[in-house]
C-alpha atoms as a PDB file:
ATOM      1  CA  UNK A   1      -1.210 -42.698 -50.682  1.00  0.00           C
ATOM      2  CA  UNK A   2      -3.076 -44.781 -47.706  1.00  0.00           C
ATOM      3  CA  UNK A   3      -2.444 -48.558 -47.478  1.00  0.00           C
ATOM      4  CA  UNK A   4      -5.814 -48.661 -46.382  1.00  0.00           C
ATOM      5  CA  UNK A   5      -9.321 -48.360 -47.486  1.00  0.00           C
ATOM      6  CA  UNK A   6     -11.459 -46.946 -44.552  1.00  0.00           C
ATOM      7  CA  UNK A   7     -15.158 -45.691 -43.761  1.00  0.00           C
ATOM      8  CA  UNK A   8     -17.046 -44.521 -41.197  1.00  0.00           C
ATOM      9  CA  UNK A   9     -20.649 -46.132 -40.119  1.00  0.00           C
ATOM     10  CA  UNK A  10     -22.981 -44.944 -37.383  1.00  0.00           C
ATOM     11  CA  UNK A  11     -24.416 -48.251 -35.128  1.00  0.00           C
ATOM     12  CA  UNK A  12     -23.957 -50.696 -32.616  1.00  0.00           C
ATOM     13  CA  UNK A  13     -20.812 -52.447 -32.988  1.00  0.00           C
ATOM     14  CA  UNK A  14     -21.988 -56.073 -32.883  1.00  0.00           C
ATOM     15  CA  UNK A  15     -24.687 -55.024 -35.736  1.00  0.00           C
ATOM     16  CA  UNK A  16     -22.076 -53.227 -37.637  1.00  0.00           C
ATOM     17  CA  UNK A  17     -19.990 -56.636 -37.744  1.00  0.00           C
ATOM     18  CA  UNK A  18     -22.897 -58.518 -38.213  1.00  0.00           C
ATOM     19  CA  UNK A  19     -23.479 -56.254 -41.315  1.00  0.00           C
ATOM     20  CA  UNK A  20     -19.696 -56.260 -42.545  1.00  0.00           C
ATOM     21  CA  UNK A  21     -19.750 -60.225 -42.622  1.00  0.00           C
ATOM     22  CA  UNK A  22     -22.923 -60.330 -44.700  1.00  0.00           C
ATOM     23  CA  UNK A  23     -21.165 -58.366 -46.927  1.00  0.00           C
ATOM     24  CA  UNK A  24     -18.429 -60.378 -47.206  1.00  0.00           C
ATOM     25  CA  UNK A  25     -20.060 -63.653 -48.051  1.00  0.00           C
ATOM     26  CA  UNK A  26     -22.223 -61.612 -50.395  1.00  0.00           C
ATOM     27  CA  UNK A  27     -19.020 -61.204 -52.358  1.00  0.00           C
ATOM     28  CA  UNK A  28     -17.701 -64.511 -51.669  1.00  0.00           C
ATOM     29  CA  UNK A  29     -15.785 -64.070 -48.773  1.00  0.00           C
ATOM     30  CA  UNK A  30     -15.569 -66.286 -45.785  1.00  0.00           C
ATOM     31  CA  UNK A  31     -14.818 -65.271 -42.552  1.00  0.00           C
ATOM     32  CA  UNK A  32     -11.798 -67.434 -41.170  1.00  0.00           C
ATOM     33  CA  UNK A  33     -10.931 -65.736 -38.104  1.00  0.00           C
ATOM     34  CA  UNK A  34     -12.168 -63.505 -35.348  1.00  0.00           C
ATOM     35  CA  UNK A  35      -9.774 -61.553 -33.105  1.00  0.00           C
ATOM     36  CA  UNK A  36     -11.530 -59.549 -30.216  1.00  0.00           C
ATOM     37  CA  UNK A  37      -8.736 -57.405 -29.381  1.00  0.00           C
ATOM     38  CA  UNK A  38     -10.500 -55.548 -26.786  1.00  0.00           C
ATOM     39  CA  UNK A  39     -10.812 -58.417 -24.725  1.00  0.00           C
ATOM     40  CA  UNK A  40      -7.122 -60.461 -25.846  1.00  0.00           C
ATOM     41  CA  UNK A  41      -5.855 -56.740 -24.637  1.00  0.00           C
ATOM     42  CA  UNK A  42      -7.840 -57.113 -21.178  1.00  0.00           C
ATOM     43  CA  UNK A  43      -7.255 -60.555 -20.503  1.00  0.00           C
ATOM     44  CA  UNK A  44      -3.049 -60.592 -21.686  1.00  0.00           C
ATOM     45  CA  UNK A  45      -2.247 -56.990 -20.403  1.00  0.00           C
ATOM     46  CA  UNK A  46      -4.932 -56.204 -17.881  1.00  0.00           C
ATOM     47  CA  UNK A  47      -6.096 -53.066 -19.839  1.00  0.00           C
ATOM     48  CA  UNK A  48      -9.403 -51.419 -21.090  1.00  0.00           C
ATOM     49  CA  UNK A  49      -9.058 -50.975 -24.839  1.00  0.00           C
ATOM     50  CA  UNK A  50     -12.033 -49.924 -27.166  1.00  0.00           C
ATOM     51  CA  UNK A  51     -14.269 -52.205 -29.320  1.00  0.00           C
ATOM     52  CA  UNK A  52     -11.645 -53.379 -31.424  1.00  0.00           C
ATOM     53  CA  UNK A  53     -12.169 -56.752 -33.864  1.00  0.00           C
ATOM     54  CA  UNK A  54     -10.061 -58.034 -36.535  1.00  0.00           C
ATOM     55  CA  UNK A  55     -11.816 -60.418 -39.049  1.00  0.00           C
ATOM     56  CA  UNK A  56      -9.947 -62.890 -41.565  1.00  0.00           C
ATOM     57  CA  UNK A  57     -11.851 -63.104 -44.727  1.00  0.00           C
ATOM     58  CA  UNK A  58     -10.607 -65.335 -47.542  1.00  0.00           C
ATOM     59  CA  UNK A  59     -12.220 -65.603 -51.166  1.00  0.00           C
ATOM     60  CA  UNK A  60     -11.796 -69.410 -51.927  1.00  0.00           C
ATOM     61  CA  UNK A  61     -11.502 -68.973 -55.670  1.00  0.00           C
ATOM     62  CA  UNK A  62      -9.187 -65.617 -55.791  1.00  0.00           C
ATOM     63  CA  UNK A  63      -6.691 -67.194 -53.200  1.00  0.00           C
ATOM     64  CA  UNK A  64      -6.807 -70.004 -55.073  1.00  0.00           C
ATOM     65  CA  UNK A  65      -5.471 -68.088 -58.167  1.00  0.00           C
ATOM     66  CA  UNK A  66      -3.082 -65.838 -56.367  1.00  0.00           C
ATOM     67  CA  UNK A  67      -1.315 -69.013 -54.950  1.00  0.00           C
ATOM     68  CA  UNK A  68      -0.710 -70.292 -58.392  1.00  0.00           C
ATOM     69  CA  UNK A  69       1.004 -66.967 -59.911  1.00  0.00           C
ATOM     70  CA  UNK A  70       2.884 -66.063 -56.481  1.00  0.00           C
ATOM     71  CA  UNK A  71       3.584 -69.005 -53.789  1.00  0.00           C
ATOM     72  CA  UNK A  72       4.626 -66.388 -50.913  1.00  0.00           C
ATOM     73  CA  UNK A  73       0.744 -64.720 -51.419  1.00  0.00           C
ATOM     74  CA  UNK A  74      -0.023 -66.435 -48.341  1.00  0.00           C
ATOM     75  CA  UNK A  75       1.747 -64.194 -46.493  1.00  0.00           C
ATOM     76  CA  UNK A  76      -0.755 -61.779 -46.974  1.00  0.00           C
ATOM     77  CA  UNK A  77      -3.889 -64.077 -46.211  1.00  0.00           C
ATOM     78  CA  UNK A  78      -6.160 -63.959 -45.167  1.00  0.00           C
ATOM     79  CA  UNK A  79      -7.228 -60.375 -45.699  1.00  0.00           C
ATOM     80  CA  UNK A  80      -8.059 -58.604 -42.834  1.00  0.00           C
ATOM     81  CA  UNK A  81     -11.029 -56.307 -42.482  1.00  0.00           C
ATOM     82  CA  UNK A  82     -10.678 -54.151 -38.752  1.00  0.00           C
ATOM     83  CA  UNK A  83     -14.005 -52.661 -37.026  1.00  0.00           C
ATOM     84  CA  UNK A  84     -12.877 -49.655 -34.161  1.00  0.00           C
ATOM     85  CA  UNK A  85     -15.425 -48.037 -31.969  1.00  0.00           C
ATOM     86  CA  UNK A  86     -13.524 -44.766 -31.829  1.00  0.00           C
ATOM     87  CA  UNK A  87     -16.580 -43.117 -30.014  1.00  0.00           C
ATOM     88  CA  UNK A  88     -20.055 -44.908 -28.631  1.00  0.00           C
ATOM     89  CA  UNK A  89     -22.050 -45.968 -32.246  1.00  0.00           C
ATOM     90  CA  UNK A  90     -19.171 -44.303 -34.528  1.00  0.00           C
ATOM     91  CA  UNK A  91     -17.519 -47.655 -35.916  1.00  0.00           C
ATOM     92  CA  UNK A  92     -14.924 -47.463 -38.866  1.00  0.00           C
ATOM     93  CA  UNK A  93     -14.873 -50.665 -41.159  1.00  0.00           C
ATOM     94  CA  UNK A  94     -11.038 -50.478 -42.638  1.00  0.00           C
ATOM     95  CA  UNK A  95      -9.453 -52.886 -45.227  1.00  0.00           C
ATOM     96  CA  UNK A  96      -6.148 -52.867 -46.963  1.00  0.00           C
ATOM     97  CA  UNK A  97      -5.590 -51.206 -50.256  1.00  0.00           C
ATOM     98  CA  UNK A  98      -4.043 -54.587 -52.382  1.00  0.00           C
ATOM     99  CA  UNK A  99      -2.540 -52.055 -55.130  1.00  0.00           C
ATOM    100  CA  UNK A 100      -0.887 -50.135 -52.796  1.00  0.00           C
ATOM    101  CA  UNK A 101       0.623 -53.275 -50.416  1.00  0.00           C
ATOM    102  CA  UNK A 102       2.104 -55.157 -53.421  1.00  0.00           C
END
């Protein structure tokens, strides 16, 4: 079984994100954090890397809730939500499976 939910999207990469954050606050999710890998990778190691992003998205209310039943749930927030330009306008939008992580 996959840790991971994952999907596949034809676009631009910045509209892609652009899309994939809408979403997110569309189901009450904020968007906490915003790691460009591509260009940590570039400016840390000096190496080309593809379109790579890594955005922390956090759901005030259900956080809220998890910290009450399990204090050590914050080791698992925020959830992260990766974009990956594997090929030019071929960007897959992945997300952890929570069932399968716990």
């Amino acid at each position: 079984m996959k840790y991971y939910f994952t999907t596949s999207i034809t676009g631009r990469f910045e509209a892609i994100e652009t899309e994939v954050i809408r979403l997110l606050k569309k189901e009450g999710f904020g968007v906490l954090t915003r790691i460009d890998m591509q260009a940590t990778l570039k400016k840390k190691l000096n190496v080309d890397f593809r379109n790579y992003m890594i955005l922390g998205a956090c759901n005030p209310p259900f956080a809220y809730k998890a910290l009450l039943v399990e204090d050590k749930i914050g080791t698992m927030l925020p959830c992260n939500i990766i974009l990956q330009e594997h090929a030019p306008n071929i960007i897959e939008v992945s997300a952890i499976n929570p069932m399968v992580s716990m």
